[in-house]
C-alpha atoms as a PDB file:
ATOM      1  CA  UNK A   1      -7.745 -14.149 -27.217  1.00  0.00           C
ATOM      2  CA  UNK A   2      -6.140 -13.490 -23.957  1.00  0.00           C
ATOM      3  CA  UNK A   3      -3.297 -10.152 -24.390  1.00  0.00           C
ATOM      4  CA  UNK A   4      -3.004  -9.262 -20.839  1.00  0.00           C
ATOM      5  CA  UNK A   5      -1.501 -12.008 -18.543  1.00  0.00           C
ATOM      6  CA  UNK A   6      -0.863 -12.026 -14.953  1.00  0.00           C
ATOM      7  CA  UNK A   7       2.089 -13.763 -13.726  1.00  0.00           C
ATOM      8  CA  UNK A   8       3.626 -14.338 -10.472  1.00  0.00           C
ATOM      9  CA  UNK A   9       7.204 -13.639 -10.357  1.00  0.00           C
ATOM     10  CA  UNK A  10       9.446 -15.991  -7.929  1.00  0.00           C
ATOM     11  CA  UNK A  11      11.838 -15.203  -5.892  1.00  0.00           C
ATOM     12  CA  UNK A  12      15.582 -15.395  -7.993  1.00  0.00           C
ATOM     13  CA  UNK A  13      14.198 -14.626 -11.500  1.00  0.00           C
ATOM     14  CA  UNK A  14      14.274 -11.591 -13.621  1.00  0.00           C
ATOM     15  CA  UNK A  15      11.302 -10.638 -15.316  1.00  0.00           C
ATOM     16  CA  UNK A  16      12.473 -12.011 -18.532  1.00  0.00           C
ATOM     17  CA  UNK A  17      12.748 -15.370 -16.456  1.00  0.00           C
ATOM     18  CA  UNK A  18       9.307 -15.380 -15.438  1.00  0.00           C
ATOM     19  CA  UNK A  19       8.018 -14.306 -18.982  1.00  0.00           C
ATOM     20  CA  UNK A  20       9.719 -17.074 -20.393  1.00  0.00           C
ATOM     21  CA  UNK A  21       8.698 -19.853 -17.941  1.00  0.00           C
ATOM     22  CA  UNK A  22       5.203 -18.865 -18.098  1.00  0.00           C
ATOM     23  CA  UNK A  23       5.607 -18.806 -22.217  1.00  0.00           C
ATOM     24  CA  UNK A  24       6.745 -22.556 -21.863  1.00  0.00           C
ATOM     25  CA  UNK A  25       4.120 -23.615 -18.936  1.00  0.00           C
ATOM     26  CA  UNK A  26       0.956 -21.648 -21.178  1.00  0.00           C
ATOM     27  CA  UNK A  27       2.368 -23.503 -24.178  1.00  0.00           C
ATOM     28  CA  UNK A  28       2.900 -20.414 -26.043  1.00  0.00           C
ATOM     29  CA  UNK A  29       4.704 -20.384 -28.953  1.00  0.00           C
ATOM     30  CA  UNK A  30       7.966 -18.657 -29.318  1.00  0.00           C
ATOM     31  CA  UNK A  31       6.566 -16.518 -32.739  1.00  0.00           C
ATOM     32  CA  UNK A  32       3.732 -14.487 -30.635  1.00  0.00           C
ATOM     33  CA  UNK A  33       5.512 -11.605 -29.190  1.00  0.00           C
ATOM     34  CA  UNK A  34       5.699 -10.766 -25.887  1.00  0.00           C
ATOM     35  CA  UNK A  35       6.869  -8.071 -23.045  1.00  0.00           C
ATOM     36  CA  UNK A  36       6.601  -7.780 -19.257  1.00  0.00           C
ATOM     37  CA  UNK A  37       5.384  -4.047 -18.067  1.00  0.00           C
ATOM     38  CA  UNK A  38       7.205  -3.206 -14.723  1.00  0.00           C
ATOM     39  CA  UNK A  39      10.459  -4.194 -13.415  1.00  0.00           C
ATOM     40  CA  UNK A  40      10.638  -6.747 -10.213  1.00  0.00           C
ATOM     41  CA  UNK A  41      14.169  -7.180  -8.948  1.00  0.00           C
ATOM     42  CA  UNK A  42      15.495 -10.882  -8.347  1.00  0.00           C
ATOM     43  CA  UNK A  43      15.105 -10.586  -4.524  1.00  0.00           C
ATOM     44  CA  UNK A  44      11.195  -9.057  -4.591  1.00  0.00           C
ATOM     45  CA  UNK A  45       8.063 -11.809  -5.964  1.00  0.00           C
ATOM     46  CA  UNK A  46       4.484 -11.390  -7.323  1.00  0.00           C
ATOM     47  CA  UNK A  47       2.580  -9.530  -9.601  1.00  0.00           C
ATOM     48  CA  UNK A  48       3.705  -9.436 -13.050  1.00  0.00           C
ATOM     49  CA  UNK A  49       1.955  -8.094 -16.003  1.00  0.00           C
ATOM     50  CA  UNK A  50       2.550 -10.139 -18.950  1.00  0.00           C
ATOM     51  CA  UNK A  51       1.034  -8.328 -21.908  1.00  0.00           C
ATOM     52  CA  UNK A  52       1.196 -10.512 -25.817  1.00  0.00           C
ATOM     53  CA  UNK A  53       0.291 -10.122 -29.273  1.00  0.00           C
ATOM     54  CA  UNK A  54      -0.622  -6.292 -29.971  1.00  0.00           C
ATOM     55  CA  UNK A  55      -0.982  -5.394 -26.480  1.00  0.00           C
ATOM     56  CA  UNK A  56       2.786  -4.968 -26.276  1.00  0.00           C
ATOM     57  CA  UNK A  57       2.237  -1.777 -27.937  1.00  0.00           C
ATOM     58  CA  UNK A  58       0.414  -0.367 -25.498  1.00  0.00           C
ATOM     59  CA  UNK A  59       3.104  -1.172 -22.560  1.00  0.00           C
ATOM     60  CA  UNK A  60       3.916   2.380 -21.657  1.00  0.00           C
ATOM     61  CA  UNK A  61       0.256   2.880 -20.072  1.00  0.00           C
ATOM     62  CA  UNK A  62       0.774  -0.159 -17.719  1.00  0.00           C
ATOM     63  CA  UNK A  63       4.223   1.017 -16.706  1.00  0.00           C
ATOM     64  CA  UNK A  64       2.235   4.072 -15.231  1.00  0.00           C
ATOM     65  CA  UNK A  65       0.174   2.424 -12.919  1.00  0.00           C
ATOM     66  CA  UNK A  66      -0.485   2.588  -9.269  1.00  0.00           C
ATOM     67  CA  UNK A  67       1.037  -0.539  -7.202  1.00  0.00           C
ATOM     68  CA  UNK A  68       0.666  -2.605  -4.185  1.00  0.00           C
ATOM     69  CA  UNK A  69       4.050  -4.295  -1.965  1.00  0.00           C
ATOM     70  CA  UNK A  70       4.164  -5.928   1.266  1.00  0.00           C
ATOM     71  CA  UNK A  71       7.308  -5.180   2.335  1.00  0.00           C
ATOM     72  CA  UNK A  72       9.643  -6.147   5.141  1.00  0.00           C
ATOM     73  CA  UNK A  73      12.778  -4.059   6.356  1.00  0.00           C
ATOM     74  CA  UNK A  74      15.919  -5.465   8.153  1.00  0.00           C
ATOM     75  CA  UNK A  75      17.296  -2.537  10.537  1.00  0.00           C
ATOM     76  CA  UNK A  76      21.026  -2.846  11.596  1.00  0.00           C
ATOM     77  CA  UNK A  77      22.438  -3.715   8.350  1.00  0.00           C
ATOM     78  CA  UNK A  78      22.725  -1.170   5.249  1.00  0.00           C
ATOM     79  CA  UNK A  79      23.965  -2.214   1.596  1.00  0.00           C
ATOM     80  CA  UNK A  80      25.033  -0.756  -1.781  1.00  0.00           C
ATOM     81  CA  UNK A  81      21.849  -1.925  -3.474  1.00  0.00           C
ATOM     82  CA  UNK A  82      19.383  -1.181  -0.612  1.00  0.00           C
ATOM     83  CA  UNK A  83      18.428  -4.933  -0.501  1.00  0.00           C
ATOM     84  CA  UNK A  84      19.513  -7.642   1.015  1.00  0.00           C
ATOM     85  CA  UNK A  85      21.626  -8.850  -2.768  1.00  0.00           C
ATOM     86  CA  UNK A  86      23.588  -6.284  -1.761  1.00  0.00           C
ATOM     87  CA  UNK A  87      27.099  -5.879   0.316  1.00  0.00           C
ATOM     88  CA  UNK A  88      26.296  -4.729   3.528  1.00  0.00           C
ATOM     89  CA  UNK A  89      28.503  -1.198   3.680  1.00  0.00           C
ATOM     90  CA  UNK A  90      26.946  -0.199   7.176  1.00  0.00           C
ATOM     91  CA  UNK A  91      25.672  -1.274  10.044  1.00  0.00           C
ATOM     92  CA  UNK A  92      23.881   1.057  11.894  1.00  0.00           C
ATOM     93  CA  UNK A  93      22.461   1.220  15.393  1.00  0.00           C
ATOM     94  CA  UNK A  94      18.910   0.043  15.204  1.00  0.00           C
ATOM     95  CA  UNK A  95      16.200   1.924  16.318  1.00  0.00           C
ATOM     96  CA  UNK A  96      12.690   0.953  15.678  1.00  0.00           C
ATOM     97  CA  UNK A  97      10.951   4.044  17.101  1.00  0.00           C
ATOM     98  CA  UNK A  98      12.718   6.038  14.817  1.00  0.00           C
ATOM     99  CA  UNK A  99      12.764   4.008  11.652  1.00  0.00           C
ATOM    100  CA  UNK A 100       9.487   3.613  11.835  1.00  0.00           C
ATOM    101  CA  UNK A 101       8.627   7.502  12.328  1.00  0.00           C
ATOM    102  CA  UNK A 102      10.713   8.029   9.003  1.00  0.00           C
ATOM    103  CA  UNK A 103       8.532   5.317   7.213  1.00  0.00           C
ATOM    104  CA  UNK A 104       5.076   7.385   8.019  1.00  0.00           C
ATOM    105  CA  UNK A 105       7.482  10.703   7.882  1.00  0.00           C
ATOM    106  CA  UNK A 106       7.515   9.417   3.920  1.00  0.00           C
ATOM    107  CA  UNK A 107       3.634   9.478   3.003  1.00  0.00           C
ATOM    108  CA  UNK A 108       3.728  12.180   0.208  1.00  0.00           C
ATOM    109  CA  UNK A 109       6.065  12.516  -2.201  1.00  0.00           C
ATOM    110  CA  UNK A 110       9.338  12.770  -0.552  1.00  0.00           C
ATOM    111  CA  UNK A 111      12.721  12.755  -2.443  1.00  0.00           C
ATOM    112  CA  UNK A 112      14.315   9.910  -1.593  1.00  0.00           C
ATOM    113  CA  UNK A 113      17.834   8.286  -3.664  1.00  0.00           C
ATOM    114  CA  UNK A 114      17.268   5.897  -6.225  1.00  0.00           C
ATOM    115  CA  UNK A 115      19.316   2.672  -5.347  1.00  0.00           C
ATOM    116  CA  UNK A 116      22.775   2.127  -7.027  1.00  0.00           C
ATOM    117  CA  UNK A 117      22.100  -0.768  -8.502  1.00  0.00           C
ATOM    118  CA  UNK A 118      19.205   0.329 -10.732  1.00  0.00           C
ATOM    119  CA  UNK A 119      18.276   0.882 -14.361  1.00  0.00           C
ATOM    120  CA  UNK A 120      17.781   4.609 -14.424  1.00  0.00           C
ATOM    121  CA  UNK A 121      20.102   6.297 -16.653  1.00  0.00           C
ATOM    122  CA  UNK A 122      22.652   8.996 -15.364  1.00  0.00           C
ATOM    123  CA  UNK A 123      25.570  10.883 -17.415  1.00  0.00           C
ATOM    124  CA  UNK A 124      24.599   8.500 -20.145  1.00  0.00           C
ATOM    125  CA  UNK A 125      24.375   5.015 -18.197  1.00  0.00           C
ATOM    126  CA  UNK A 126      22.418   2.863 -16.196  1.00  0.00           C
ATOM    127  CA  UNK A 127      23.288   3.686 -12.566  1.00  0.00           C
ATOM    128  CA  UNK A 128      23.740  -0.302 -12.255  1.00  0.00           C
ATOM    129  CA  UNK A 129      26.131  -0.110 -15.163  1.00  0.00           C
ATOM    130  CA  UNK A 130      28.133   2.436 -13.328  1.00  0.00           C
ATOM    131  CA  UNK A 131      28.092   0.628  -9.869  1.00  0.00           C
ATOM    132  CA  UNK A 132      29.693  -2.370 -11.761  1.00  0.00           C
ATOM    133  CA  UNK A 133      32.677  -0.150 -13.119  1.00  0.00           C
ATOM    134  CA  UNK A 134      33.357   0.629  -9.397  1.00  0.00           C
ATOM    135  CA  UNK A 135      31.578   3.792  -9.998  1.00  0.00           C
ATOM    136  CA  UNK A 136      28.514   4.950  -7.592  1.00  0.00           C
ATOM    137  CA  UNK A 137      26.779   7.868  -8.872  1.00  0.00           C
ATOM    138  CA  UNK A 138      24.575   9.329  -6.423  1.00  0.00           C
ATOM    139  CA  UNK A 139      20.771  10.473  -8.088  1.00  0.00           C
ATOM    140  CA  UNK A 140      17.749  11.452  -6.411  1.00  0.00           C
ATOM    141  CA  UNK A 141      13.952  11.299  -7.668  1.00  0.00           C
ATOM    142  CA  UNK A 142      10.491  12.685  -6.309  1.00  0.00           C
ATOM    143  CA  UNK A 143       8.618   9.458  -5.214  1.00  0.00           C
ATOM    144  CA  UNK A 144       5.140   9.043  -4.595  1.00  0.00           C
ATOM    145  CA  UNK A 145       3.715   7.225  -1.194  1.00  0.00           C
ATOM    146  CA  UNK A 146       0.047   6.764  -1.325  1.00  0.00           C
ATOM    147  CA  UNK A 147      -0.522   4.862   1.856  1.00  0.00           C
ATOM    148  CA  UNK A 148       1.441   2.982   4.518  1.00  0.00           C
ATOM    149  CA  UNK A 149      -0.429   0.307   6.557  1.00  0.00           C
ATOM    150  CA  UNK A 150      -0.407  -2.957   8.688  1.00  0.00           C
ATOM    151  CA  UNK A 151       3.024  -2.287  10.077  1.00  0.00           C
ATOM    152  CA  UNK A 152       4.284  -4.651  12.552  1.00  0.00           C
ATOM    153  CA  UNK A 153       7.820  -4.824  14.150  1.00  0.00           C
ATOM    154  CA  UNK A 154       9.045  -8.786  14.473  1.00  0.00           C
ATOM    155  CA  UNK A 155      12.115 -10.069  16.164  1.00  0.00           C
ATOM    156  CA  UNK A 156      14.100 -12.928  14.475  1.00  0.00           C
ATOM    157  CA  UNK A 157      17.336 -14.648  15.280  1.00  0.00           C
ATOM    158  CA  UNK A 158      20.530 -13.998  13.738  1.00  0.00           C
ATOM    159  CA  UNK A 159      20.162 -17.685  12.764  1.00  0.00           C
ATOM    160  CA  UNK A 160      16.788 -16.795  11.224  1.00  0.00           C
ATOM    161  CA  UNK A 161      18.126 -13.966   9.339  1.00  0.00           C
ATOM    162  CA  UNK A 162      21.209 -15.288   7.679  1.00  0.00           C
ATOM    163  CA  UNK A 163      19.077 -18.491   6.310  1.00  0.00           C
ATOM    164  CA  UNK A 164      16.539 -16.512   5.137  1.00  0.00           C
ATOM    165  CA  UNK A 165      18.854 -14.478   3.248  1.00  0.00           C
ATOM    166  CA  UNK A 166      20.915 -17.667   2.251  1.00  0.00           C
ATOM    167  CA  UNK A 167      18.177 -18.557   0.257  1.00  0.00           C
ATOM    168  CA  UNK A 168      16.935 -15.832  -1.298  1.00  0.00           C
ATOM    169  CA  UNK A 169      20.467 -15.373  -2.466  1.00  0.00           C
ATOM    170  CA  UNK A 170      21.200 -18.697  -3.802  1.00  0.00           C
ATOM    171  CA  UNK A 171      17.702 -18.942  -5.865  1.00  0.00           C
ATOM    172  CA  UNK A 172      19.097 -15.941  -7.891  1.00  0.00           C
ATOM    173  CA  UNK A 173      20.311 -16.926 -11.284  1.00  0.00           C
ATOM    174  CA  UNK A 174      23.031 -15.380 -13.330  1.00  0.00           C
ATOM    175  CA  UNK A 175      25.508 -12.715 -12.184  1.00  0.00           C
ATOM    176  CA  UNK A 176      24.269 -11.069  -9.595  1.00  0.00           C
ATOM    177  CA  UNK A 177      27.933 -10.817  -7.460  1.00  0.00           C
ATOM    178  CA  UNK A 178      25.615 -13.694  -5.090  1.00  0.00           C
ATOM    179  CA  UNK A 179      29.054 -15.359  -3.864  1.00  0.00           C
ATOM    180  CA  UNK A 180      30.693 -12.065  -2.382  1.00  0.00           C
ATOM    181  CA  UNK A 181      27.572 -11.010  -1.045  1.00  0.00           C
ATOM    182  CA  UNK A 182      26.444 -13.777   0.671  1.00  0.00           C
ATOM    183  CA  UNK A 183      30.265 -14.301   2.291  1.00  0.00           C
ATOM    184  CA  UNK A 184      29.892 -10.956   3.460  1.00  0.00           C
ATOM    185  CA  UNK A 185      26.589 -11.215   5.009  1.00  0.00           C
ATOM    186  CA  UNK A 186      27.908 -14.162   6.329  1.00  0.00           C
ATOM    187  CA  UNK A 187      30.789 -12.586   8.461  1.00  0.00           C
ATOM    188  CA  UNK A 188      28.652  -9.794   9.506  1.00  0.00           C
ATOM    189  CA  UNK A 189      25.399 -11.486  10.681  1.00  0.00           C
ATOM    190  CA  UNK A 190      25.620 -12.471  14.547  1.00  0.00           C
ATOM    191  CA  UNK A 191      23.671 -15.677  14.821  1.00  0.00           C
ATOM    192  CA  UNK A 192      22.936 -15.867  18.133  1.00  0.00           C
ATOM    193  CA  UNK A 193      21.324 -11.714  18.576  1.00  0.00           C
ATOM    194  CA  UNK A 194      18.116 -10.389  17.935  1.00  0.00           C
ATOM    195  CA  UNK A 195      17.672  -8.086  14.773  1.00  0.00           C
ATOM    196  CA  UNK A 196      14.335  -6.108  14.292  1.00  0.00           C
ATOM    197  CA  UNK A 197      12.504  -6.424  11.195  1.00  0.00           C
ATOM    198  CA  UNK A 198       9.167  -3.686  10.170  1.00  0.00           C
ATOM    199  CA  UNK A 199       7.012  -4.982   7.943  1.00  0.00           C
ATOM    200  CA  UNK A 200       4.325  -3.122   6.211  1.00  0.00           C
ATOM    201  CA  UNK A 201       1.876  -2.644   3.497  1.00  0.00           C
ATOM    202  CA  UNK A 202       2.613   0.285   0.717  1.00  0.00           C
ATOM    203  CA  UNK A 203       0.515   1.776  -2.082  1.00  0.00           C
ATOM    204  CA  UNK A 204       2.854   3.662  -4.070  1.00  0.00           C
ATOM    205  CA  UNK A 205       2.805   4.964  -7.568  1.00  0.00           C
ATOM    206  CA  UNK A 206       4.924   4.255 -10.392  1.00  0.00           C
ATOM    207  CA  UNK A 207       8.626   5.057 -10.101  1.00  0.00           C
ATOM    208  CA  UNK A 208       8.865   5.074  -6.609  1.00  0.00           C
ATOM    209  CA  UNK A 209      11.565   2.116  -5.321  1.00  0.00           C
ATOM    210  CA  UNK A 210      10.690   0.189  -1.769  1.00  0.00           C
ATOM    211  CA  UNK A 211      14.609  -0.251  -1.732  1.00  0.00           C
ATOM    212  CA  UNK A 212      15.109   3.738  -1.526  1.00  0.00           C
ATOM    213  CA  UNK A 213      11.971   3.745   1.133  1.00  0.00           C
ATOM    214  CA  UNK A 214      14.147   0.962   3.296  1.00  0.00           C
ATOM    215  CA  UNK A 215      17.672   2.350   3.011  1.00  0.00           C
ATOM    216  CA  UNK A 216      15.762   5.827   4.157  1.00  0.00           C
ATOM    217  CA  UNK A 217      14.680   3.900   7.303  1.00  0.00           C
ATOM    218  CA  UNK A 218      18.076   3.026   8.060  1.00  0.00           C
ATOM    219  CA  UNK A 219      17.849  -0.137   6.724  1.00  0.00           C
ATOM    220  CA  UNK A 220      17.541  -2.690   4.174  1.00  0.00           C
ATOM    221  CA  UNK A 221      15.037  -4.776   2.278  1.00  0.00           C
ATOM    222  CA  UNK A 222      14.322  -7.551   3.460  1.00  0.00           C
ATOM    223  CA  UNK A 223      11.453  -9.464   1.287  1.00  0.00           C
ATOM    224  CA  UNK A 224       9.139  -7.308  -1.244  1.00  0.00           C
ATOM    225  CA  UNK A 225       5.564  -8.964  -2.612  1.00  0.00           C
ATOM    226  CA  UNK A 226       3.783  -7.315  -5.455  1.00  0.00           C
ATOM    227  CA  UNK A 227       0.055  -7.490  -4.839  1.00  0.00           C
ATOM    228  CA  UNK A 228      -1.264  -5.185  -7.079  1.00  0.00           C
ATOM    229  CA  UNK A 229      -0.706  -3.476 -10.021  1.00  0.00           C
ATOM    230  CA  UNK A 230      -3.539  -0.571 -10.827  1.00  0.00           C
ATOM    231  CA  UNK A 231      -7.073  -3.231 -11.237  1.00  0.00           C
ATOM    232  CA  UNK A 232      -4.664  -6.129 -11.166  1.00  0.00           C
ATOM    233  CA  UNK A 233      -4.343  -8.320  -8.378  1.00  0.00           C
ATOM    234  CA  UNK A 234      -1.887 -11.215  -7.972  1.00  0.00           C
ATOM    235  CA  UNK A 235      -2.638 -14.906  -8.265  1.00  0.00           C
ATOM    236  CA  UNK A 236      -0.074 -16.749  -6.198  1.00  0.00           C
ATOM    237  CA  UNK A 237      -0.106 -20.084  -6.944  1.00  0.00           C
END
């Protein structure tokens, strides 16, 4: 009997989304219990770990695990939740050279601030509960880097960059403020310039957020793939 399941997470769900559609497309029924180990925000795709019947008690040793992103970071633009379903609160000069040094600057375990809009608990709440109120608490955490490889710097249109975000944004389901956001990103994108987006592969281990390695780069996240999760590869369909 199969306890461990890998899934690949779309772009737009929540991890409970992509539990549940796989539940429905395996034909599992809803009486076998079941729990995802590690988080994937709406924006980022791949690798899920699916774990079922009395594997769910062991979910705390997955969470734990070593993992695998290809990431991609949009310089110029800055926003509250480090990615791009987030409002843009900056807009910074870019500078490759330098955003790039402060990516490889990184390798270690650097302390870096845990996005806003994120489920670690501070002064009793979520930070994502506080951002919501109005409230943005600032927290730090120790991350780990591992590696840092295959990093190429791409142009790409202003044209490029607002459609590409235009969909991401739209695929989301559920409250996710997607109709502010996307009007602001739509006022503050310049369709006919150039941006500069780094792309790159990261081993990191667990705990450590891509979004905090991005907004550290003067930046913001601009598409995340999970491609590994400790001996667990993904299987994009």
């Amino acid at each position: 009997m199969r306890t461990i399941h890998t899934v690949y997470k779309r772009i737009g769900e929540t991890p409970l989304q992509a539990l549940e559609r796989y539940r429905d497309e395996a034909g599992i029924s809803d009486d076998v219990p079941m729990t995802y180990a590690g988080r994937l925000d709406p924006m980022a795709e791949g690798l899920l770990l699916v774990l079922s019947h009395g594997q769910c008690k062991a979910k705390e040793q997955f969470l734990s695990l070593d993992k695998t992103y290809q990431a991609s970071v949009l310089l110029g633009f800055q926003t509250d939740s480090f990615d791009i379903l987030g409002n843009v609160v900056s807009i910074p000069l870019c500078d490759v050279d330098r955003s790039t040094s402060i990516l490889f600057s990184l390798n270690g375990s650097p302390s870096l601030q845990i996005p806003p809009y994120a489920s670690v608990p501070v002064d009793g709440k979520p930070l994502q509960a506080w951002a919501r109120e109005g409230v943005m608490k600032y927290a730090e955490r120790t991350m780990r880097i591992l590696a840092i490889s295959d990093v190429i710097v791409e142009p790409m249109q202003g044209w490029a960059v607002f459609d590409h975000i235009s969909k991401r944004i739209q695929a989301v389901d559920g409250d996710f403020r997607q109709y502010e956001i996307l009007a602001r990103w739509r006022a503050v994108v310049n369709k006919k310039l150039s941006y500069q987006i780094i792309h790159f592969t990261i081993d990191v281990a667990s705990g450590t957020y891509i979004r905090s390695i991005a907004n550290a780069m003067g930046g913001t996240l601009f598409t995340l793939r999970r491609t590994r999760i400790g001996s667990w590869k993904e299987e994009q369909p």
